[in-house]
C-alpha atoms as a PDB file:
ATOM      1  CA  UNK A   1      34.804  19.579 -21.744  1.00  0.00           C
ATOM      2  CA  UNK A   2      35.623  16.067 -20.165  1.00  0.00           C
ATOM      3  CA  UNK A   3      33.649  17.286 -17.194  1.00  0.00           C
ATOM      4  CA  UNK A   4      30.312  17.746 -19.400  1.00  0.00           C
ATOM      5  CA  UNK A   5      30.976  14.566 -21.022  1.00  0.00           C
ATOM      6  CA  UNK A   6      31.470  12.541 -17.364  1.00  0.00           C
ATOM      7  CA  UNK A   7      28.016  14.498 -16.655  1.00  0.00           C
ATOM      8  CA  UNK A   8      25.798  13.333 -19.734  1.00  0.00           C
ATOM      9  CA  UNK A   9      27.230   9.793 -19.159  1.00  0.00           C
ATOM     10  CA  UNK A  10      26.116   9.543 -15.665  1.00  0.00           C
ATOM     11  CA  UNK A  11      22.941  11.058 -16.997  1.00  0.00           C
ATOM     12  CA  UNK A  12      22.245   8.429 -19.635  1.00  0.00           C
ATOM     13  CA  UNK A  13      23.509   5.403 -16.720  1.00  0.00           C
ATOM     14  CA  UNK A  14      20.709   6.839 -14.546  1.00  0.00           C
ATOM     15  CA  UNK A  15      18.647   6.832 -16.867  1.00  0.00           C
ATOM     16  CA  UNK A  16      19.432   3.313 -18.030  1.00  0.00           C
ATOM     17  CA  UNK A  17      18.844   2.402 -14.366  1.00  0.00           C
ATOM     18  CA  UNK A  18      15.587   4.523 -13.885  1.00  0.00           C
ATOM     19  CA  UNK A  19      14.311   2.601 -17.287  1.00  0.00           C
ATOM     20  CA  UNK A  20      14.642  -0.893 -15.758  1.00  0.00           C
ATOM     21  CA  UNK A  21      13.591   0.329 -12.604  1.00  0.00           C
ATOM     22  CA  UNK A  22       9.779   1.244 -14.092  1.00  0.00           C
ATOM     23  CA  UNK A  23      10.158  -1.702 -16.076  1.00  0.00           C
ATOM     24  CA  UNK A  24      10.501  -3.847 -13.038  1.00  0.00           C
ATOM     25  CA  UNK A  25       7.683  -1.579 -11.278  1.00  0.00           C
ATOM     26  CA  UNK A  26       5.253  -2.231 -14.217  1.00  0.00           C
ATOM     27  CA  UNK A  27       5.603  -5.645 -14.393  1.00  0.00           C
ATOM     28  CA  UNK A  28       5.691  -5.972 -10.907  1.00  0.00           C
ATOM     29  CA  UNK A  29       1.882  -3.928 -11.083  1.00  0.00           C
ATOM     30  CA  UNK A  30       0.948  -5.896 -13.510  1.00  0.00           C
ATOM     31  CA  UNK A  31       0.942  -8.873 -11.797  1.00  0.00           C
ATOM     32  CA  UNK A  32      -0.604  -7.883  -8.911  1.00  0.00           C
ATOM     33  CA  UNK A  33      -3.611  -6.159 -10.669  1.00  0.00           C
ATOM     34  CA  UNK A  34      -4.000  -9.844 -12.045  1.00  0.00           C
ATOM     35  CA  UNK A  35      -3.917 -11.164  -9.021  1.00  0.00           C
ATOM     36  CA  UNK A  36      -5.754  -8.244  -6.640  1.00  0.00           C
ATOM     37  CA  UNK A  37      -8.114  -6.906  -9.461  1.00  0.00           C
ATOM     38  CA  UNK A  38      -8.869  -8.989 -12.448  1.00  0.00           C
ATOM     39  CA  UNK A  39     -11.955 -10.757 -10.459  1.00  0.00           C
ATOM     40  CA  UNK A  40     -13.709  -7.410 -11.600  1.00  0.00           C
ATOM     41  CA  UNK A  41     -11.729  -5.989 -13.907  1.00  0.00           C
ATOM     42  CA  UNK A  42     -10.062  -6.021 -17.457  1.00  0.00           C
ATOM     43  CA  UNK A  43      -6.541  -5.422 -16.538  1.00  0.00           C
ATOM     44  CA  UNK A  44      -4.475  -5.988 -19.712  1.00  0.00           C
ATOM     45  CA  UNK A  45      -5.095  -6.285 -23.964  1.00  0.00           C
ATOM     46  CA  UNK A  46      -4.946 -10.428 -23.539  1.00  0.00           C
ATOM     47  CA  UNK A  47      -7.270 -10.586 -21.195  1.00  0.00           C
ATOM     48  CA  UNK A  48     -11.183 -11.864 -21.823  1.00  0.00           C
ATOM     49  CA  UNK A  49     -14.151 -11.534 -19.335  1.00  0.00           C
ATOM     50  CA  UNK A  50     -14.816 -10.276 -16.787  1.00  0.00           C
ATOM     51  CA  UNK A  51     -16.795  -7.992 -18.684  1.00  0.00           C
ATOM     52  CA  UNK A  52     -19.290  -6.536 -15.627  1.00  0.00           C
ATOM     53  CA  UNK A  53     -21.551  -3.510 -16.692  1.00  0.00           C
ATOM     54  CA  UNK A  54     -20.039  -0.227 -15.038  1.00  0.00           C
ATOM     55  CA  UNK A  55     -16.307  -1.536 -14.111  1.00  0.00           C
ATOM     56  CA  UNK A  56     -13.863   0.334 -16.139  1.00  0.00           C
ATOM     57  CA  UNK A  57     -10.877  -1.415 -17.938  1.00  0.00           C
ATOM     58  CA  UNK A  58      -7.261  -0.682 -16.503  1.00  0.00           C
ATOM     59  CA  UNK A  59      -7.270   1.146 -19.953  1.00  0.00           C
ATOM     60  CA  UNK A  60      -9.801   3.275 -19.773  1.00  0.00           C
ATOM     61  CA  UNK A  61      -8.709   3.904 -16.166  1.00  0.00           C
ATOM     62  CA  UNK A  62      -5.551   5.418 -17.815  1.00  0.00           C
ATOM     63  CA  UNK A  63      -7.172   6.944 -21.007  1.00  0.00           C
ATOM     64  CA  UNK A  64      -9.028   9.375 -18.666  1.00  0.00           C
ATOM     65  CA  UNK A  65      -7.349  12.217 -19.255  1.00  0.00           C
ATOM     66  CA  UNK A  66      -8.194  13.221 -15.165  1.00  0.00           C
ATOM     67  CA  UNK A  67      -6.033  10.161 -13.570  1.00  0.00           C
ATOM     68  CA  UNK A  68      -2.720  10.926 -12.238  1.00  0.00           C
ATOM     69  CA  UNK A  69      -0.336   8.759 -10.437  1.00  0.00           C
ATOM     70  CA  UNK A  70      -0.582  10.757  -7.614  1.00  0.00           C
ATOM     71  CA  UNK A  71      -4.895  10.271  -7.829  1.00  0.00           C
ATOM     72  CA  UNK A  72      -4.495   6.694  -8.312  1.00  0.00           C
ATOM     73  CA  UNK A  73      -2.073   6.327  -5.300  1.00  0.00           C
ATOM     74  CA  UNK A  74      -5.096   8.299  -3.111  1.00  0.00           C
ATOM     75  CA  UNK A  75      -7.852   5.941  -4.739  1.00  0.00           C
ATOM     76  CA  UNK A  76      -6.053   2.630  -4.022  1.00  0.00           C
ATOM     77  CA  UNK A  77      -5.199   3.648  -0.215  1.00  0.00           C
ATOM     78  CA  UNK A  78      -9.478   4.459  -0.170  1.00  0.00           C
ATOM     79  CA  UNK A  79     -11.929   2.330   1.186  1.00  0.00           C
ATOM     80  CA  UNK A  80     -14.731   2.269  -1.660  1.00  0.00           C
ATOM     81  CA  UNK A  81     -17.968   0.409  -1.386  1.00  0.00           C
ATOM     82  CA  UNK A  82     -18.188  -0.801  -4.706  1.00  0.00           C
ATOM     83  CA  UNK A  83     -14.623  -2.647  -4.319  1.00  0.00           C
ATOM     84  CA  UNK A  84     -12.909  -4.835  -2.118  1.00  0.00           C
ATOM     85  CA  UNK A  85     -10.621  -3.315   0.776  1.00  0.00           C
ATOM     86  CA  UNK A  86      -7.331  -3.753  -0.531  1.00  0.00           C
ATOM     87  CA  UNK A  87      -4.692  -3.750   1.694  1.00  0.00           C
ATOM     88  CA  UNK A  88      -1.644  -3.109  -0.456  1.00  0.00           C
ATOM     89  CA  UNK A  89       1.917  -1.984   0.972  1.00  0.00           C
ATOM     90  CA  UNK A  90       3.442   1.468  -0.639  1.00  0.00           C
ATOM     91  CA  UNK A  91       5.626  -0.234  -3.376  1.00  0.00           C
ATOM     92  CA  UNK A  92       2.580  -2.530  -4.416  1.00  0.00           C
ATOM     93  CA  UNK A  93       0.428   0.697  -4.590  1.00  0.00           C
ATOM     94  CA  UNK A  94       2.881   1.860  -6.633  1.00  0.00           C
ATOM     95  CA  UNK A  95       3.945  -0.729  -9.050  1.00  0.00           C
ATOM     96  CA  UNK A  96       0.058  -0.843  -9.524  1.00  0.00           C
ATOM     97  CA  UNK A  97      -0.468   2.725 -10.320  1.00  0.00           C
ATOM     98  CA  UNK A  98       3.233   2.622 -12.195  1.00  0.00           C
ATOM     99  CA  UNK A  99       1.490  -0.468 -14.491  1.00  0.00           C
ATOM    100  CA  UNK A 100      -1.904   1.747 -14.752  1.00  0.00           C
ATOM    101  CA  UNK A 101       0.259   4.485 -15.837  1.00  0.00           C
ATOM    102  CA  UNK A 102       2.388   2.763 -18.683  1.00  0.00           C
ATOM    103  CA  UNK A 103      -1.056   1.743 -20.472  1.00  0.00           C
ATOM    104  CA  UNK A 104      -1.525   5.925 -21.049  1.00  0.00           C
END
């Protein structure tokens, strides 16, 4: 019994930890899609123009019911025409696509 109780605790620490880590990850994305994207885009609730015909808000990015993590991660390491070349490292890619995510 004391063994399953050690277990669940270390669970719910992990999990503690694992919380604060995607907190610290969506913050983290948040910021840079201010800095990186908000030229273009609508990145967050408090945010005003840019309002350009055809460029999706970061929350209609994550309404579609289509984007994953793991297809956000593949657009964001993609050259596109209609977008700047971003040259982001592997954590900003993902603190971007972990901020993305949260607004689902």
């Amino acid at each position: 019994m004391r063994r399953s109780i050690a277990f669940v605790v270390a669970l719910l620490v992990g999990g503690a930890a694992t919380a604060q880590d995607d907190s610290a990850m969506i913050e983290a994305g948040h910021n840079l899609a201010l800095e990186h994207c908000a030229d273009c885009h609508v990145v967050s609730d408090v945010d005003g123009p840019p309002d350009i015909d055809g460029v999706p808000t970061f929350r209609a990015v994550a309404a579609d019911p289509a984007v994953t993590a793991s297809a956000l991660k593949a657009f964001l390491a993609t050259p596109h025409v209609e977008m700047p070349n971003l040259i982001l490292s592997d954590q900003e890619s993902d603190d971007i696509v972990a901020y993305i995510m949260s607004l689902k």
